[in-house]
PDB file of N, CA and C in Angstrom:
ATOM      1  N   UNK A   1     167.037  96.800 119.554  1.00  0.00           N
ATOM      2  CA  UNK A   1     167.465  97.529 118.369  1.00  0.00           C
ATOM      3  C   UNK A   1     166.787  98.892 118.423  1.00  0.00           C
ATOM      4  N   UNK A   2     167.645  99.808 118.052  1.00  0.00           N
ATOM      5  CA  UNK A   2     166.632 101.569 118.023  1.00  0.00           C
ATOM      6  C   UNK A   2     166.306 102.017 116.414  1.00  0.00           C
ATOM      7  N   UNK A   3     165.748 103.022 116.590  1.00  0.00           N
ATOM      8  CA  UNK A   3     165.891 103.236 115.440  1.00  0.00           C
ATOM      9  C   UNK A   3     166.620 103.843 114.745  1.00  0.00           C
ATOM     10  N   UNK A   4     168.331 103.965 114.942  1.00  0.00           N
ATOM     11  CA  UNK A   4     169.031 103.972 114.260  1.00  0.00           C
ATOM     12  C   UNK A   4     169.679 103.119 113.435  1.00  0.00           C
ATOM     13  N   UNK A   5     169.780 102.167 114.247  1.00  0.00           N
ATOM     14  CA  UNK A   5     170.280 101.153 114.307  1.00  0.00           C
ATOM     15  C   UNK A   5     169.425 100.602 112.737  1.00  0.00           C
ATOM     16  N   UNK A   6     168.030 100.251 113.075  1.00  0.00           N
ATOM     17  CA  UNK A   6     167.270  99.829 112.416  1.00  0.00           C
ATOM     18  C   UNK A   6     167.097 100.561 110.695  1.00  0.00           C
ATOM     19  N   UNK A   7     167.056 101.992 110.987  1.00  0.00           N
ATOM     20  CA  UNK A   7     167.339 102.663 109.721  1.00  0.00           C
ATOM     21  C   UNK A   7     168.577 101.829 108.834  1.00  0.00           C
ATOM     22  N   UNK A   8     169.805 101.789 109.900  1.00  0.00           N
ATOM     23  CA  UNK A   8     171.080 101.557 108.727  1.00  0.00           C
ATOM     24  C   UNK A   8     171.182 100.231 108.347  1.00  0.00           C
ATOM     25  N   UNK A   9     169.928  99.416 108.910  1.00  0.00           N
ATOM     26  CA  UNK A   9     169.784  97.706 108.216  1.00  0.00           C
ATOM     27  C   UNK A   9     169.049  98.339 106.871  1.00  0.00           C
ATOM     28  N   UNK A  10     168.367  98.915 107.020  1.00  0.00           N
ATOM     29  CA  UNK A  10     167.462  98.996 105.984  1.00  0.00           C
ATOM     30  C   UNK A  10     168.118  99.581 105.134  1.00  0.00           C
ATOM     31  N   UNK A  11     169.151 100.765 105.249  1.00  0.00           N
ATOM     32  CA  UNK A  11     169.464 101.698 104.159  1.00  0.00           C
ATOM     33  C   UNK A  11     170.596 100.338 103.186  1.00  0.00           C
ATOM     34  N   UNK A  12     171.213  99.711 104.453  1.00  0.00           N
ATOM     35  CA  UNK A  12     172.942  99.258 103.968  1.00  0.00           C
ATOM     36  C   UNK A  12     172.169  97.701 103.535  1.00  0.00           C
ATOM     37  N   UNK A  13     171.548  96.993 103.754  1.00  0.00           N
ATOM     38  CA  UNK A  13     170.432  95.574 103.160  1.00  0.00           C
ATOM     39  C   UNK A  13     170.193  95.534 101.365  1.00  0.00           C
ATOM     40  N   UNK A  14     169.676  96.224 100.653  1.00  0.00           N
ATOM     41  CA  UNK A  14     169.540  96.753  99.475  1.00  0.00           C
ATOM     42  C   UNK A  14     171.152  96.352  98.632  1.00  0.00           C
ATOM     43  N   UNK A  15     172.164  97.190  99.770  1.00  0.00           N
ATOM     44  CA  UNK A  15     173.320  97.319  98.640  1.00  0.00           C
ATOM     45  C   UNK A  15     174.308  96.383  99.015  1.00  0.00           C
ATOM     46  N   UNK A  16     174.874  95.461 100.231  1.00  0.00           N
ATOM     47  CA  UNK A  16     175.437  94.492 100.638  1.00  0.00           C
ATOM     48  C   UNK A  16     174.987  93.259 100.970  1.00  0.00           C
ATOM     49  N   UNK A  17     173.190  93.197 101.418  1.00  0.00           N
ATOM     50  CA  UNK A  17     172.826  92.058 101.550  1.00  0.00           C
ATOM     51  C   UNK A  17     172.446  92.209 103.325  1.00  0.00           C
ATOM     52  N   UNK A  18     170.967  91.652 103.531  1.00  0.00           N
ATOM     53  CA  UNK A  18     170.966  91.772 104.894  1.00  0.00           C
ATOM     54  C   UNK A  18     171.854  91.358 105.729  1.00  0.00           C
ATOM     55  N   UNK A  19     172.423  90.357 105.492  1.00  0.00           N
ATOM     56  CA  UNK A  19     173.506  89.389 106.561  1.00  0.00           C
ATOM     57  C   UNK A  19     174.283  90.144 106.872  1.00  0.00           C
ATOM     58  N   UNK A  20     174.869  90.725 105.633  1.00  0.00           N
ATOM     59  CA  UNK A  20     176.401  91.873 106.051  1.00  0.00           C
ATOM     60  C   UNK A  20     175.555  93.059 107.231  1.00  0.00           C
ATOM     61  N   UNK A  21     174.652  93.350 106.746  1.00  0.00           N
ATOM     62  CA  UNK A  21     174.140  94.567 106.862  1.00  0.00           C
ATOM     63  C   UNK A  21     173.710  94.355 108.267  1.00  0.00           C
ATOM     64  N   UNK A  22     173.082  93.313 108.926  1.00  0.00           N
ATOM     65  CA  UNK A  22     173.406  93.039 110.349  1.00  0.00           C
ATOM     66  C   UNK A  22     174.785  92.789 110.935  1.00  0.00           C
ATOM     67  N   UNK A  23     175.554  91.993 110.258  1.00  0.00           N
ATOM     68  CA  UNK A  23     176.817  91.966 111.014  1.00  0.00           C
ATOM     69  C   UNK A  23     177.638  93.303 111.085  1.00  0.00           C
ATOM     70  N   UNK A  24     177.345  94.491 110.090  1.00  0.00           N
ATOM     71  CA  UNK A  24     177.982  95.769 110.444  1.00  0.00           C
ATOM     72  C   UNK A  24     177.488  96.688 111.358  1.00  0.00           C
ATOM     73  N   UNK A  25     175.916  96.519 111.127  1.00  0.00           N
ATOM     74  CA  UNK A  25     175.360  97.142 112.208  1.00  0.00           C
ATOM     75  C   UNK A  25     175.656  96.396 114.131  1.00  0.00           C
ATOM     76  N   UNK A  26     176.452  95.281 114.104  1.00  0.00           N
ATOM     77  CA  UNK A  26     175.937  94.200 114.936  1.00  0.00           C
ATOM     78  C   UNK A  26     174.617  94.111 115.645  1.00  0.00           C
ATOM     79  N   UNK A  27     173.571  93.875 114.737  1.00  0.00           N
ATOM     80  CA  UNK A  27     172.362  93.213 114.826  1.00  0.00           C
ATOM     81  C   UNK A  27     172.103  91.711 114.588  1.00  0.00           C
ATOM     82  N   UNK A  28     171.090  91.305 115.674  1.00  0.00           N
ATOM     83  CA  UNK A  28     171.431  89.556 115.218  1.00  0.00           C
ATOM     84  C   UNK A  28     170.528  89.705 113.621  1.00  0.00           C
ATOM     85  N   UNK A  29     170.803  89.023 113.015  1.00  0.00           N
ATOM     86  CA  UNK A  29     169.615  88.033 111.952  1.00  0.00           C
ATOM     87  C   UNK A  29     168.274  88.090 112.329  1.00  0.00           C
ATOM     88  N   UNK A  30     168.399  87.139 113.345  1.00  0.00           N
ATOM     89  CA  UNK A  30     167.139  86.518 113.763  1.00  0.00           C
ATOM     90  C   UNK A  30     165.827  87.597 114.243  1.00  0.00           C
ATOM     91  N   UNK A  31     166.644  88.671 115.347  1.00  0.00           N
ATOM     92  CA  UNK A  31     165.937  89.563 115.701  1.00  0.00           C
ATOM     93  C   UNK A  31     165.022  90.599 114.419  1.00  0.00           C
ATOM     94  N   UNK A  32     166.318  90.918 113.349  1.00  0.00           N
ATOM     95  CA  UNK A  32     165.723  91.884 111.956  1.00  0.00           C
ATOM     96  C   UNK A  32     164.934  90.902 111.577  1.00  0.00           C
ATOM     97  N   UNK A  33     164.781  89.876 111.342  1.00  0.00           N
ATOM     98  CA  UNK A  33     163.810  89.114 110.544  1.00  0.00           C
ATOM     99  C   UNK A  33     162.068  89.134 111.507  1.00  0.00           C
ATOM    100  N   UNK A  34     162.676  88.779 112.788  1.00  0.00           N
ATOM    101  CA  UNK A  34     161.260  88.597 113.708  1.00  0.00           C
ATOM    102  C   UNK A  34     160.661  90.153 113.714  1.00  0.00           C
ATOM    103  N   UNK A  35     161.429  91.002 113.928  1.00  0.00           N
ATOM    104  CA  UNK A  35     160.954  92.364 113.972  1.00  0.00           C
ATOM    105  C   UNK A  35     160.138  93.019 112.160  1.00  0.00           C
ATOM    106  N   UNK A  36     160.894  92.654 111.244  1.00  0.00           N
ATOM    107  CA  UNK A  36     160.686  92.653 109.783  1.00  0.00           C
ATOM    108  C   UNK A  36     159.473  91.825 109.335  1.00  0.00           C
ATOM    109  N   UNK A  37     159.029  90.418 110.341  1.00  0.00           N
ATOM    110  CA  UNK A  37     158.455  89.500 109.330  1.00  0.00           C
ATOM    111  C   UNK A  37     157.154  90.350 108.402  1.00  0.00           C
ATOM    112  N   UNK A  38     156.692  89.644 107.613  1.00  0.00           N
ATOM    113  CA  UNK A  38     155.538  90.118 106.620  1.00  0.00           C
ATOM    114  C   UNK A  38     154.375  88.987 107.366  1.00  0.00           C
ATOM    115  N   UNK A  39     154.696  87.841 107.520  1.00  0.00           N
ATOM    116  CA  UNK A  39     153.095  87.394 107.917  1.00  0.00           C
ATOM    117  C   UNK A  39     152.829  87.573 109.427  1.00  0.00           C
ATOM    118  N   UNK A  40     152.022  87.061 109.669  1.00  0.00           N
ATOM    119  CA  UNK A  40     151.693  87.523 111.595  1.00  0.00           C
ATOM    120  C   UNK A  40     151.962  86.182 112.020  1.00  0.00           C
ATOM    121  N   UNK A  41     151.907  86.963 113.508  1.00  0.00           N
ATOM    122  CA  UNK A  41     152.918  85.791 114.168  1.00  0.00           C
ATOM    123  C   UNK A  41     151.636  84.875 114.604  1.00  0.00           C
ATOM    124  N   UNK A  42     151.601  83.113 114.307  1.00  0.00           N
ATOM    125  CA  UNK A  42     151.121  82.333 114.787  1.00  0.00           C
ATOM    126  C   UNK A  42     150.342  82.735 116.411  1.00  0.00           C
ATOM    127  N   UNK A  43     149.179  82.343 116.357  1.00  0.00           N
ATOM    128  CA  UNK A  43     148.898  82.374 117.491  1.00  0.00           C
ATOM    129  C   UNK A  43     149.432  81.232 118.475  1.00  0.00           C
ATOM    130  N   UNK A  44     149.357  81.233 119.792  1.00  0.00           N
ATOM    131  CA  UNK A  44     149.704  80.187 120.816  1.00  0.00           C
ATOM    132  C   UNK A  44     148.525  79.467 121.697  1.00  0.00           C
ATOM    133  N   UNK A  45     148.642  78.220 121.800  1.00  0.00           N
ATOM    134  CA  UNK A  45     147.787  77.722 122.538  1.00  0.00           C
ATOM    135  C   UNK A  45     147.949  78.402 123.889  1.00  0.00           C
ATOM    136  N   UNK A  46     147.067  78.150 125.036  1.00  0.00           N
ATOM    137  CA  UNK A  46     147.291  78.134 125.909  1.00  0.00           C
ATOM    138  C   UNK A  46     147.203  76.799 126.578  1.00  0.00           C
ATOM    139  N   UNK A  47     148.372  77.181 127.675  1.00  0.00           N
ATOM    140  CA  UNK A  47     148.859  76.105 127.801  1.00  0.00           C
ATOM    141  C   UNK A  47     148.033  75.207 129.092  1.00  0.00           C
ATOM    142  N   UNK A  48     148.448  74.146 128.918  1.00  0.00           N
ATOM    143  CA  UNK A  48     147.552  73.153 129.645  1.00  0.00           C
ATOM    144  C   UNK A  48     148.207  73.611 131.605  1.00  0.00           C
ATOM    145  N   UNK A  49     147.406  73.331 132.481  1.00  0.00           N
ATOM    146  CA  UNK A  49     147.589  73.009 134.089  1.00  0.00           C
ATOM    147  C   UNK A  49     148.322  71.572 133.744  1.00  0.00           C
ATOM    148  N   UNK A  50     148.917  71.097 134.753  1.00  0.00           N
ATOM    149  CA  UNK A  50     149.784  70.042 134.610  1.00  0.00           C
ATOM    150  C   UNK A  50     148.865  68.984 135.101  1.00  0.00           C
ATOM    151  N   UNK A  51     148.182  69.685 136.388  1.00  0.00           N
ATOM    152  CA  UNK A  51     146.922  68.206 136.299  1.00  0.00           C
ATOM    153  C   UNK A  51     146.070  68.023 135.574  1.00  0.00           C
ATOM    154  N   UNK A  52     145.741  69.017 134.788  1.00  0.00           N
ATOM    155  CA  UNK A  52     144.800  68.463 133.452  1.00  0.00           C
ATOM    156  C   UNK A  52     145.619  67.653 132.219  1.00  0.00           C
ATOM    157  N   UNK A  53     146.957  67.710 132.015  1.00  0.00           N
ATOM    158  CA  UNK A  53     147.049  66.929 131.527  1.00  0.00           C
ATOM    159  C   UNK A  53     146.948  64.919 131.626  1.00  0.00           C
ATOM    160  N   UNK A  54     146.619  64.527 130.183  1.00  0.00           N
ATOM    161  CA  UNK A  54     146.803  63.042 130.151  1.00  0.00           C
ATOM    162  C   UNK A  54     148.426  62.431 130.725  1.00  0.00           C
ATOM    163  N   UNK A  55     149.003  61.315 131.754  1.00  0.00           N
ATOM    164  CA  UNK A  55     149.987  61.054 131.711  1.00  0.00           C
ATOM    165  C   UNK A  55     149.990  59.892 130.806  1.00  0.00           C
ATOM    166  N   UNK A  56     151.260  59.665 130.041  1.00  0.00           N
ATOM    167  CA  UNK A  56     151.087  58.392 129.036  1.00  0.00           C
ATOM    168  C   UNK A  56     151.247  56.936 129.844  1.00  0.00           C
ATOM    169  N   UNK A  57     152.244  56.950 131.225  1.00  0.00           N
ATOM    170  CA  UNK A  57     152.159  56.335 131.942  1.00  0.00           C
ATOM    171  C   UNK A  57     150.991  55.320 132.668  1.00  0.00           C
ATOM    172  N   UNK A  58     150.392  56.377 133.075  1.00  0.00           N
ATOM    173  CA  UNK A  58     149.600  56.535 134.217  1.00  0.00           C
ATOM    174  C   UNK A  58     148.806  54.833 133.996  1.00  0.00           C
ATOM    175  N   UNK A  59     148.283  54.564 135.019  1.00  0.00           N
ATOM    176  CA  UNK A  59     147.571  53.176 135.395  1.00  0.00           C
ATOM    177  C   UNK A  59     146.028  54.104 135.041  1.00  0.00           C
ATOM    178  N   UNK A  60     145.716  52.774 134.234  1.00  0.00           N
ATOM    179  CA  UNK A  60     144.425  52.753 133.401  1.00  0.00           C
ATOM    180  C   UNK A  60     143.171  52.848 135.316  1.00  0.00           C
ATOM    181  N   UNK A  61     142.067  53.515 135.177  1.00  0.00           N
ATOM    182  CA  UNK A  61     141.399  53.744 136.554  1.00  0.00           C
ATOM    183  C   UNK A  61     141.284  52.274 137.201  1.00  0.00           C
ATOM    184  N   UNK A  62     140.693  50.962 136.329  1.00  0.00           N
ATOM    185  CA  UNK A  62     140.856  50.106 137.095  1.00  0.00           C
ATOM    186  C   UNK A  62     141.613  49.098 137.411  1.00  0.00           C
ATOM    187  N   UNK A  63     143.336  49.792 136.775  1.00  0.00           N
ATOM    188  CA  UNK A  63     144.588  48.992 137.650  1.00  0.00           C
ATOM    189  C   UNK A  63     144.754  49.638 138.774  1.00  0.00           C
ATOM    190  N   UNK A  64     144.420  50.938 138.838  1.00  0.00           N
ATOM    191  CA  UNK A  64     144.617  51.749 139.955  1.00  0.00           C
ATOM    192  C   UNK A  64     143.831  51.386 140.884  1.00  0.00           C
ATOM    193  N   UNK A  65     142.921  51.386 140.699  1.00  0.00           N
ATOM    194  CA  UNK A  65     141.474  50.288 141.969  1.00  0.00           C
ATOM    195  C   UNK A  65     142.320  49.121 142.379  1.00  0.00           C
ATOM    196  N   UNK A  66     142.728  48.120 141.232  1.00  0.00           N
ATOM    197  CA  UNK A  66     143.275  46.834 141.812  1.00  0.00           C
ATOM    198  C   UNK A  66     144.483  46.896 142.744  1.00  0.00           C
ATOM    199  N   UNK A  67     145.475  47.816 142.170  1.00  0.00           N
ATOM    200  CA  UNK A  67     146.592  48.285 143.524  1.00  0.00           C
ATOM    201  C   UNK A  67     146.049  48.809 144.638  1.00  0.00           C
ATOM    202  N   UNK A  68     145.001  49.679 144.383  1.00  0.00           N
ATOM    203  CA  UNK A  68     144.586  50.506 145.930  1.00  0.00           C
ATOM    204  C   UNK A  68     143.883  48.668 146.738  1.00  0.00           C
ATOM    205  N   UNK A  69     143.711  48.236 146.014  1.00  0.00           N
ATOM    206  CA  UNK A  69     142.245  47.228 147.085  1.00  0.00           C
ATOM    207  C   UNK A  69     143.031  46.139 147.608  1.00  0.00           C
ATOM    208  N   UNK A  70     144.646  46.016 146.979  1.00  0.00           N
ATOM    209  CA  UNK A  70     145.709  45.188 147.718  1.00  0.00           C
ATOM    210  C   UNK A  70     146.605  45.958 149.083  1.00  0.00           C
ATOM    211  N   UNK A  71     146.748  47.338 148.640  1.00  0.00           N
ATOM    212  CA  UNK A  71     147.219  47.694 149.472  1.00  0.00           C
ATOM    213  C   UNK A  71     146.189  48.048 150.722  1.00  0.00           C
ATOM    214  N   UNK A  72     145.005  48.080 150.601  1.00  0.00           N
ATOM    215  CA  UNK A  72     143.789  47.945 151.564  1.00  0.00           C
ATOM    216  C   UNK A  72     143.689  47.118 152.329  1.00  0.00           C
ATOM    217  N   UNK A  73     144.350  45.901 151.692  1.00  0.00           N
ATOM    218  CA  UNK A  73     143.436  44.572 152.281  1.00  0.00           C
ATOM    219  C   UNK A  73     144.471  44.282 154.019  1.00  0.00           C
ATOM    220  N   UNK A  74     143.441  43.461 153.980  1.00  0.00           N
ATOM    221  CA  UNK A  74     144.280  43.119 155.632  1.00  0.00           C
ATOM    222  C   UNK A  74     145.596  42.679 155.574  1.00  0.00           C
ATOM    223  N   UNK A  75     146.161  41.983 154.612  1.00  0.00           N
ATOM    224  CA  UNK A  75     147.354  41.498 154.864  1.00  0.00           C
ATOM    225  C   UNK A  75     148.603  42.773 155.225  1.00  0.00           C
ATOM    226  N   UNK A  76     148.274  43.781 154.407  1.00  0.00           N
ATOM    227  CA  UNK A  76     149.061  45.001 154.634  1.00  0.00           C
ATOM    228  C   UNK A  76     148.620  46.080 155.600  1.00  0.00           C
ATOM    229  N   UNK A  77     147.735  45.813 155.999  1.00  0.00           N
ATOM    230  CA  UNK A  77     147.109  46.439 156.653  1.00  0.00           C
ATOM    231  C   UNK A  77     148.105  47.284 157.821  1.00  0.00           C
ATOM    232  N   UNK A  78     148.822  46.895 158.588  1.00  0.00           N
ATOM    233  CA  UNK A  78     149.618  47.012 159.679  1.00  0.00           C
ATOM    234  C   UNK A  78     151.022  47.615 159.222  1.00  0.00           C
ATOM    235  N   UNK A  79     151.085  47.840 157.679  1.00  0.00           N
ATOM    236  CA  UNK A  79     152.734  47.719 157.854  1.00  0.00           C
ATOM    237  C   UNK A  79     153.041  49.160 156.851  1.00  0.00           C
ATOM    238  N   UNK A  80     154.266  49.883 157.550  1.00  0.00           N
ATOM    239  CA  UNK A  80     154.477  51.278 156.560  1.00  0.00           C
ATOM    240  C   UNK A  80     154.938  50.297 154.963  1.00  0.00           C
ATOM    241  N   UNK A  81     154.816  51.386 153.782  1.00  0.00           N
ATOM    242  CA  UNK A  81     155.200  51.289 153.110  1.00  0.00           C
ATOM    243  C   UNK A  81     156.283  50.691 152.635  1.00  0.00           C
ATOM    244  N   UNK A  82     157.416  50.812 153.056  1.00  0.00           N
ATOM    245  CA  UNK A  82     158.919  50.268 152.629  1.00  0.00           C
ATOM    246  C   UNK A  82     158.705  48.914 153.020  1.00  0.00           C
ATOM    247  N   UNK A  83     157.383  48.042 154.052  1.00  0.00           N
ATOM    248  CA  UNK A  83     157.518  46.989 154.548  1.00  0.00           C
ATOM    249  C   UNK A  83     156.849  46.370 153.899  1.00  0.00           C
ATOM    250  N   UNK A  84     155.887  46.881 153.337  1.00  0.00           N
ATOM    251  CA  UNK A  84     154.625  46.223 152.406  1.00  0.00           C
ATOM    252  C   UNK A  84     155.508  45.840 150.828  1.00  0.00           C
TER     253      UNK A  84
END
């Protein structure tokens, strides 16, 4: 949006109503409002690394021990994956 544009929301808002007053200017809504707001904009977390996040899934540490110490053991010992 420039500031012409922006002037004639403001002048034509007052006497038709913002809505019109974007759709004549064709300005979105959304943009005059985010550009207009009165309070400040929320701050943002920053966002997490993907390996620091928790998975909800994930095997508790000592189911994960108990799968690793089967797939360890001798019986599998010898065999790729798809065979085990």
């Amino acid at each position: 949006m420039n500031a012409a544009t922006d002037a004639a929301v403001t002048e034509l808002a007052p006497r038709i109503g913002t809505r019109a007053a974007c759709a004549a200017t064709g300005t979105s809504q959304a943009s005059w409002y985010r550009r207009h707001r009165v309070t400040p904009v929320p701050p943002r977390r920053e966002p997490a690394h993907q390996s620091d996040r928790a998975q909800p899934r994930a095997l508790a540490p000592a189911e994960r021990q108990a799968v690793l110490d089967v797939l360890h053991s001798d019986r599998f010992a010898g065999l790729s994956p798809e065979e085990a």
